[in-house]
Each structure stands twice: as structure tokens, then as C-alpha cells.
Protein backbone atom coordinates (compact mmCIF):
# COMPACT_ATOMS: atom_id res chain seq x y z
CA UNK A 1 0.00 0.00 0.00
CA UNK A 2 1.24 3.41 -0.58
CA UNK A 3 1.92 6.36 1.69
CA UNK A 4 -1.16 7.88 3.38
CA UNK A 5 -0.44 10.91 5.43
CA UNK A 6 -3.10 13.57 7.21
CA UNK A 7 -6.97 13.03 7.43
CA UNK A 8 -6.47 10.56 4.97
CA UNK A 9 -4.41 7.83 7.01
CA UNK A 10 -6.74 8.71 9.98
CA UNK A 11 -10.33 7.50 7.43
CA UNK A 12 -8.21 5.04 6.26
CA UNK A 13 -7.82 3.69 9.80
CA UNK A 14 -11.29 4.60 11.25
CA UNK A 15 -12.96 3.04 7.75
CA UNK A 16 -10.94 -0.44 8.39
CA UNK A 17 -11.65 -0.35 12.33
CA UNK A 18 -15.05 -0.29 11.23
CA UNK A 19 -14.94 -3.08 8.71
CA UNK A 20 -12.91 -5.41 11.08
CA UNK A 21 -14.88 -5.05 13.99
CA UNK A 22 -18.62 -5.31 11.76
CA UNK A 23 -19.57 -1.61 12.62
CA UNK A 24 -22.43 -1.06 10.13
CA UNK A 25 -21.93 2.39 8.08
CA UNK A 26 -23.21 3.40 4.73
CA UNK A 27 -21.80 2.33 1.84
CA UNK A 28 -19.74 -0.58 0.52
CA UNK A 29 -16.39 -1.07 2.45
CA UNK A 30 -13.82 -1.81 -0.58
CA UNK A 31 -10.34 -0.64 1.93
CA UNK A 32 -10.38 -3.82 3.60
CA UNK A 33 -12.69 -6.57 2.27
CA UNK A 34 -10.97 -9.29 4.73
CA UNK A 35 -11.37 -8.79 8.56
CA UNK A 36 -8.17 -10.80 9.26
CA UNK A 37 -6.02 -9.21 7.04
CA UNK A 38 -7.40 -5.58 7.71
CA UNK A 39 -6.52 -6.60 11.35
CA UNK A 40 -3.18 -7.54 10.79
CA UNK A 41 -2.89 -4.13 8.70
CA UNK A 42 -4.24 -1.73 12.00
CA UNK A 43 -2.30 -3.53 14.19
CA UNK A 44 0.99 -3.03 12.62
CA UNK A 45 0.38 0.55 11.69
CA UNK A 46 -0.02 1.19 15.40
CA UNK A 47 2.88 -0.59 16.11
CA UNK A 48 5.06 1.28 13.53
CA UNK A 49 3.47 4.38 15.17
CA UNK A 50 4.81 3.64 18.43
CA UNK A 51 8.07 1.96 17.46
CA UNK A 52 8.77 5.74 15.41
CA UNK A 53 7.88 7.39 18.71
CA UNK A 54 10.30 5.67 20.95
CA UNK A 55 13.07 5.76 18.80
CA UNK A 56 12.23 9.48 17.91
CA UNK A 57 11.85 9.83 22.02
CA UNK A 58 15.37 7.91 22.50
CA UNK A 59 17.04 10.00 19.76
CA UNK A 60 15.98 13.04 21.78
CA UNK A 61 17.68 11.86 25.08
CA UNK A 62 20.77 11.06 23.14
CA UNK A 63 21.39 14.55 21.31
CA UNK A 64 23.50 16.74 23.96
CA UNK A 65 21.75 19.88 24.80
CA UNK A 66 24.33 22.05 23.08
CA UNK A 67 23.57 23.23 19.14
CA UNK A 68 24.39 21.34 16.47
CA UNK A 69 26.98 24.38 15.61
CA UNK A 70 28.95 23.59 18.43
CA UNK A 71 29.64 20.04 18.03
CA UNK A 72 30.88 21.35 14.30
CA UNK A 73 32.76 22.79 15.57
CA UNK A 74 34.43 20.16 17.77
CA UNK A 75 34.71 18.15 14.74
CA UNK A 76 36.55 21.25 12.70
CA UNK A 77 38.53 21.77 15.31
CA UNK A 78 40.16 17.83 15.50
CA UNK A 79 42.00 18.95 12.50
CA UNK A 80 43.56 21.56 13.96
CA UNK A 81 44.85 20.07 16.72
CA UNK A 82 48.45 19.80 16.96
CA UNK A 83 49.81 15.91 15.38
CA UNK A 84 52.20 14.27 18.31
CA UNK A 85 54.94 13.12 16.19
CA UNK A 86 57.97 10.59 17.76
CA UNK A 87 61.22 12.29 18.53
CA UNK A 88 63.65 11.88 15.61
CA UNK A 89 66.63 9.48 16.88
CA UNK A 90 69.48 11.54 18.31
CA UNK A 91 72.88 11.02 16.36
CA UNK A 92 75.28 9.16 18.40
CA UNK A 93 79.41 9.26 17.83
CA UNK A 94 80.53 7.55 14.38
CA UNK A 95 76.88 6.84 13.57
CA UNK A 96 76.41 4.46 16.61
CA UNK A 97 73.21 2.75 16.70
CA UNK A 98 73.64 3.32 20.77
CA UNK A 99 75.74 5.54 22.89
CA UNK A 100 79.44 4.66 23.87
CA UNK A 101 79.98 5.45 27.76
CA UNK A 102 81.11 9.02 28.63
CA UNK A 103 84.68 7.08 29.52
CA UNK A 104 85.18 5.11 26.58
CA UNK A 105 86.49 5.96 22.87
CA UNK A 106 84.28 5.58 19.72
CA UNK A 107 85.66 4.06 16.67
CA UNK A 108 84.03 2.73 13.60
CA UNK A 109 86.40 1.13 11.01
CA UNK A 110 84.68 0.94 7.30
CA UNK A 111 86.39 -1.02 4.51
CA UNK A 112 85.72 0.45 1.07
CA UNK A 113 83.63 -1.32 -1.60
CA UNK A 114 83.43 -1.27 -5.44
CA UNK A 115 85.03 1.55 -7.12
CA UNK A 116 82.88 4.66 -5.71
CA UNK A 117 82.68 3.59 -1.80
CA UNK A 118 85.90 4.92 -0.53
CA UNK A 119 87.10 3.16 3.37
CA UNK A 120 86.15 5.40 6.13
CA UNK A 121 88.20 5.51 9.60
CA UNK A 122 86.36 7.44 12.62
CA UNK A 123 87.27 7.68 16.07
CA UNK A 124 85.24 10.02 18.90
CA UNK A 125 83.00 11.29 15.87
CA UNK A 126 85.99 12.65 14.11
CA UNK A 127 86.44 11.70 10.83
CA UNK A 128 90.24 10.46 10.45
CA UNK A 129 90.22 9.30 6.99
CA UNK A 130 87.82 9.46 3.96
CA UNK A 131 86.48 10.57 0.51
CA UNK A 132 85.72 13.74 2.21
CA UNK A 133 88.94 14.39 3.36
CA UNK A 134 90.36 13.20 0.45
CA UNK A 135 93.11 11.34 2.57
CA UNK A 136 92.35 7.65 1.42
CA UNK A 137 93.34 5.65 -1.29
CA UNK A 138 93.86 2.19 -2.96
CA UNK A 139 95.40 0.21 -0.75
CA UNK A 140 95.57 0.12 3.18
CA UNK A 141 94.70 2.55 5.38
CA UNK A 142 96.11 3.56 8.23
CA UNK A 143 95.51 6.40 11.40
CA UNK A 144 97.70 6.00 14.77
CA UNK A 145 95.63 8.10 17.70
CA UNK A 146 97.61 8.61 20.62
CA UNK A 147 95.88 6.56 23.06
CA UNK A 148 96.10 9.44 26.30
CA UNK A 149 94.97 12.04 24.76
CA UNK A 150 92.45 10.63 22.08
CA UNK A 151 94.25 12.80 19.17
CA UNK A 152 95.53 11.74 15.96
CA UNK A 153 99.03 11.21 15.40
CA UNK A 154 99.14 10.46 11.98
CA UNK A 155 97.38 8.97 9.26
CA UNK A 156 98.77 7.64 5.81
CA UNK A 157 97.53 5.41 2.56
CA UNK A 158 100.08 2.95 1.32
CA UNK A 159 99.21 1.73 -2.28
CA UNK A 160 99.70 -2.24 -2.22
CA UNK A 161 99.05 -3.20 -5.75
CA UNK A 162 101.88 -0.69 -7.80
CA UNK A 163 105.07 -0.05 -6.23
CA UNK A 164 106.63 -0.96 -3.28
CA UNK A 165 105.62 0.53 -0.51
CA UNK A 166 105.18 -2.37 1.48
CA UNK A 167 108.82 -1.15 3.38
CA UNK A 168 107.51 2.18 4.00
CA UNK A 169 104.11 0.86 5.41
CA UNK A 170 106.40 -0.96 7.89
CA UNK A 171 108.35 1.53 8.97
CA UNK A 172 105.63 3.63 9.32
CA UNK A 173 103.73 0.93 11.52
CA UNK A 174 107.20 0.56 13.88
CA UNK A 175 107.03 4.10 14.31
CA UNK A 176 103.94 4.65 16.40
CA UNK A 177 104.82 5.55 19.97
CA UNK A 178 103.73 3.82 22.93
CA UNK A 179 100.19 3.70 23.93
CA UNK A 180 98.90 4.16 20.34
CA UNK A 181 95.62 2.94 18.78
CA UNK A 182 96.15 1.99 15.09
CA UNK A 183 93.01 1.56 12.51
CA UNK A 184 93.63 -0.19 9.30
CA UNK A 185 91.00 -0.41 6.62
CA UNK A 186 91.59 -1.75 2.89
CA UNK A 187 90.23 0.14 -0.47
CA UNK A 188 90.28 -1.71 -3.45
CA UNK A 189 93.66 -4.44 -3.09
CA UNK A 190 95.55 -4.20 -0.19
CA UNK A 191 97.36 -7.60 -0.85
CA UNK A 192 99.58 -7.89 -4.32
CA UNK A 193 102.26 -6.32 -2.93
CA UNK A 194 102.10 -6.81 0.42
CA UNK A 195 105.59 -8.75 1.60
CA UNK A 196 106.55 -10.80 4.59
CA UNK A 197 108.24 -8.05 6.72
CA UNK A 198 104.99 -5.74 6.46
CA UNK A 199 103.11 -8.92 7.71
CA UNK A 200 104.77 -9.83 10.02
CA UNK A 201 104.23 -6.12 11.75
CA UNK A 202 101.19 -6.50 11.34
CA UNK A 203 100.96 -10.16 12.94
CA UNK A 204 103.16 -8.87 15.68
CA UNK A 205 99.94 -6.50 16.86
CA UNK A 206 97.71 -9.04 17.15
CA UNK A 207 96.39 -9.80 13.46
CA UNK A 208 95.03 -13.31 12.87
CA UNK A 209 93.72 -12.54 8.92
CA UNK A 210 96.76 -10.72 7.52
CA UNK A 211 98.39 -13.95 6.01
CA UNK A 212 95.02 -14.84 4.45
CA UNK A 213 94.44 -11.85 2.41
CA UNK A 214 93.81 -11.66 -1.13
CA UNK A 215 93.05 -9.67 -3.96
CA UNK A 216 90.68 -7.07 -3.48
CA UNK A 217 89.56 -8.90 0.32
CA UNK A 218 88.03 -6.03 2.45
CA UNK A 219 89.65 -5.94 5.75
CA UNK A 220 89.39 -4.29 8.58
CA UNK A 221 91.66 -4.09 11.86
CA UNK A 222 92.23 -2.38 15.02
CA UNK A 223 95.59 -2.56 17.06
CA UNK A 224 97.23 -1.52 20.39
CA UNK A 225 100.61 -0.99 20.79
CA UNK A 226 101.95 -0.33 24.69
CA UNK A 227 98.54 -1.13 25.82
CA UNK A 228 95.99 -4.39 25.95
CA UNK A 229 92.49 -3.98 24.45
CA UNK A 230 89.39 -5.58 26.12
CA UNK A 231 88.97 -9.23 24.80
CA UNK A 232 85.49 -8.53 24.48
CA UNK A 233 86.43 -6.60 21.56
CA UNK A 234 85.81 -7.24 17.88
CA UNK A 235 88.98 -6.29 16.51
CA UNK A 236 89.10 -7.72 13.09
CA UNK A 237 86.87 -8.90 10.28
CA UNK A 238 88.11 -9.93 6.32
CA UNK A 239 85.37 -10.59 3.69
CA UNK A 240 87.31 -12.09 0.38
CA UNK A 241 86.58 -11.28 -3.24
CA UNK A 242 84.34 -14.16 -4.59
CA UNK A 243 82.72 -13.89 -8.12
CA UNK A 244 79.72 -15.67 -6.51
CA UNK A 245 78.99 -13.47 -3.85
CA UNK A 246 80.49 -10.64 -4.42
CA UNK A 247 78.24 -7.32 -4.00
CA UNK A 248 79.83 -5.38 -6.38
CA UNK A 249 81.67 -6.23 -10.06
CA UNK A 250 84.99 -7.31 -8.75
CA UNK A 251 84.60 -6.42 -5.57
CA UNK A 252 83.34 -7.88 -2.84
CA UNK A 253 80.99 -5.89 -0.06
CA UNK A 254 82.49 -3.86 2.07
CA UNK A 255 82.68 -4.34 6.32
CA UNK A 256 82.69 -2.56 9.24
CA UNK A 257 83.39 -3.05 12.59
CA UNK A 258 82.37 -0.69 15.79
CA UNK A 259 82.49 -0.62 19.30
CA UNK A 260 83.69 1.18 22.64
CA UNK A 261 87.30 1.61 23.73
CA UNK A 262 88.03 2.34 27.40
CA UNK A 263 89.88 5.87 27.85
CA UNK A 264 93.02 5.50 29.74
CA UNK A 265 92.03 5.75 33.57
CA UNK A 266 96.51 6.39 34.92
């Protein structure tokens, strides 16, 4: 049946009260010719009528009190609210991940890799040796840091695949003082024309990976001389060149190791 509304739904409802409950009127009663069904129909209208006036009764509890233009404006307003964003990480020495102690040294020792990713020595967030400084080249690596005082003593590349500077590398090694803290990193070979003597100053400081280098291996390695490091201390990692593996064309990928030194407490 279609929507009645006004006087209309009210003789609609009177005319089939009439014909369901056998009220004698003039006229033929065609609205509801059955007196079940016409029950059936007054019965539910009545109980739509009071099912929309409870829920329109409930709806009225619900809505708050205050106008409609005040709750838009609690909705405008959740955009303006300021966003509560996470603190951005604070940068720790050498790129730590977390802080070193206030009475220890940070280091981080990078080999190089490929052709474009040049070795990288830091120490207490200083950068010793790199692309930037324009101090490193093919080869190995080296800074001495005066192990008192945290300051560098000296830093030089020694090319190990053209000429022979394998003598001078030595020399250079011997000549750290006392209490010294030597880095060594590799860029591209550090091996073809690396000879016995320059090994064996190297061994003598504690290296177990210098006889086992090859072309192009990226090494890294960190030394005392005077002094003992703590044995908890990762002082040396190699990663060979290995067609298979290898990260880069040639080259293998390049390592890093980091950590914590003690300052000197005399």
C-alpha cells in the first residue's frame, strides 16, 4: 500500500476499524474486504506508530543539549589540533646505533667497496680518513691516535698493488709511539704487494687474517701498541673477493666493525 499521510491515514484507519470489527456504516467497504487481514494491517500501523515514537523519544535523550553548531565545531577543530609526532633518533658518535659510555672511545672502522665507496676511519665522531677528506686511497689505510689524549698522530695510505711501498708501510707501523691505537681499513687491493716483513708487523699487533688476504679482500683491523684492548672486543673482520657473492663487479661488499674503547684511567 502506498503512503497515506493527514486526514487521509486517519479515514483510512477509522474506515478499516469499522470493517474489522462489523460496525455497520453506509456504503460498501472496498479498503479492507478481509477482517483478518485488515486486522493484521491496524495492528501493525499502530505498532510502527509507536516503534517511530520511541526511537524518535530515545534520539531526543541522546542529542547533547548544546547546538548542532557547536559540536561542528568540535569536529573542525580535531583537525587543527596539533599531530604528536615521535622524537627523531638523536645522532650518536661515528653513527652508533647506541651511545658509547662518557669514559670510553668511539671508533668505527669501514672497509671500502666497489670503485665509488671509498674506506672510512672514525674515532670520537671525528672523521680520520675518507672521501671527504680526500686522505684515502687504494690500498691500506692507516691512522695512529695517541691513546692518552684521544688525538691523531698520523694517518697515511700505502698503495699495495703498484710499487713498493710495502717497506715504507712498515716503517711507518714501527714508528707509532707507545700507547697508540692503530686503525687499518683496505680500499680496493691491499694484498699484491704486500711482503713478509709488512706482515709480520702486522701479525706482531695481534692480526690473525693478515696472512690470508687476497686480492681485493676487504679488511678491517684495530691494534694496540703499549697497551691491551678488552677481549670482548671485535677487533678484526676480512670478507674475500668471490665472483659468486660478491656485492659489487669485482669487488666484494664492504665491512665494518664498531664498538667502545676504554679511555686510559693512569
Amino acid at each position: 500500500w502506498g503512503p497515506l499521510s493527514g486526514s487521509c491515514w486517519a479515514c483510512w484507519l477509522t474506515r478499516c476499524l469499522i470493517s474489522c470489527f462489523d460496525i455497520n456504516v453506509q456504503g460498501p467497504n472496498t479498503t479492507c474486504p478481509g477482517k483478518h487481514s485488515c486486522l493484521l494491517k491496524v495492528v501493525f500501523v499502530v505498532f510502527a506508530s509507536l516503534c517511530a515514537w520511541y526511537s524518535g523519544y530515545l534520539l531526543a535523550e541522546l542529542i547533547p543539549d548544546a547546538p548542532l553548531s557547536s559540536a561542528a565545531y568540535s569536529i573542525r577543530s580535531l583537525g587543527e589540533r596539533p599531530v604528536l609526532k615521535a622524537p627523531v633518533p638523536k645522532r650518536q658518535k661515528c653513527d652508533h646505533w647506541t651511545p658509547c659510555p662518557s669514559d670510553t672511545y668511539a671508533y668505527r672502522l669501514l672497509s671500502g667497496g666497489g670503485r665509488s665507496k671509498y674506506a672510512k676511519i672514525c674515532f670520537e665522531d671525528n672523521l680520520l680518513m675518507g672521501e671527504q677528506l680526500g686522505n684515502v686511497a687504494r690500498g691500506i689505510n692507516i691512522a695512529i691516535v695517541n691513546y692518552v689524549t684521544g688525538n691523531v698522530t698520523a694517518t697515511r695510505c700505502f698503495d699495495m698493488y703498484e710499487g713498493d711501498n710495502s717497506g715504507p708501510m712498515t716503517k711507518f707501523i714501527q714508528s707509532a709511539a707507545p700507547k697508540s691505537l692503530l686503525f687499518m681499513v683496505t680500499y680496493d687491493d691491499g694484498s699484491t704487494r704486500l711482503n713478509n716483513d709488512a706482515k709480520n708487523a702486522i701479525e706482531a699487533l695481534g692480526s690473525k687474517e693478515i696472512r690470508n688476504m687476497k686480492f681485493r679482500s676487504s679488511w678491517v683491523f684495530i691494534a694496540a701498541k703499549g697497551l691491551e684492548l678488552p677481549s670482548e672486543i671485535q677487533r678484526e673482520k676480512i670478507n674475500h673477493s668471490d665472483a659468486k657473492n660478491n656485492r659489487y663487479s669485482g669487488w666484494p661488499a664492504e665491512i665494518q666493525i664498531e664498538g667502545c674503547i676504554p679511555k686510559d684511567q693512569s
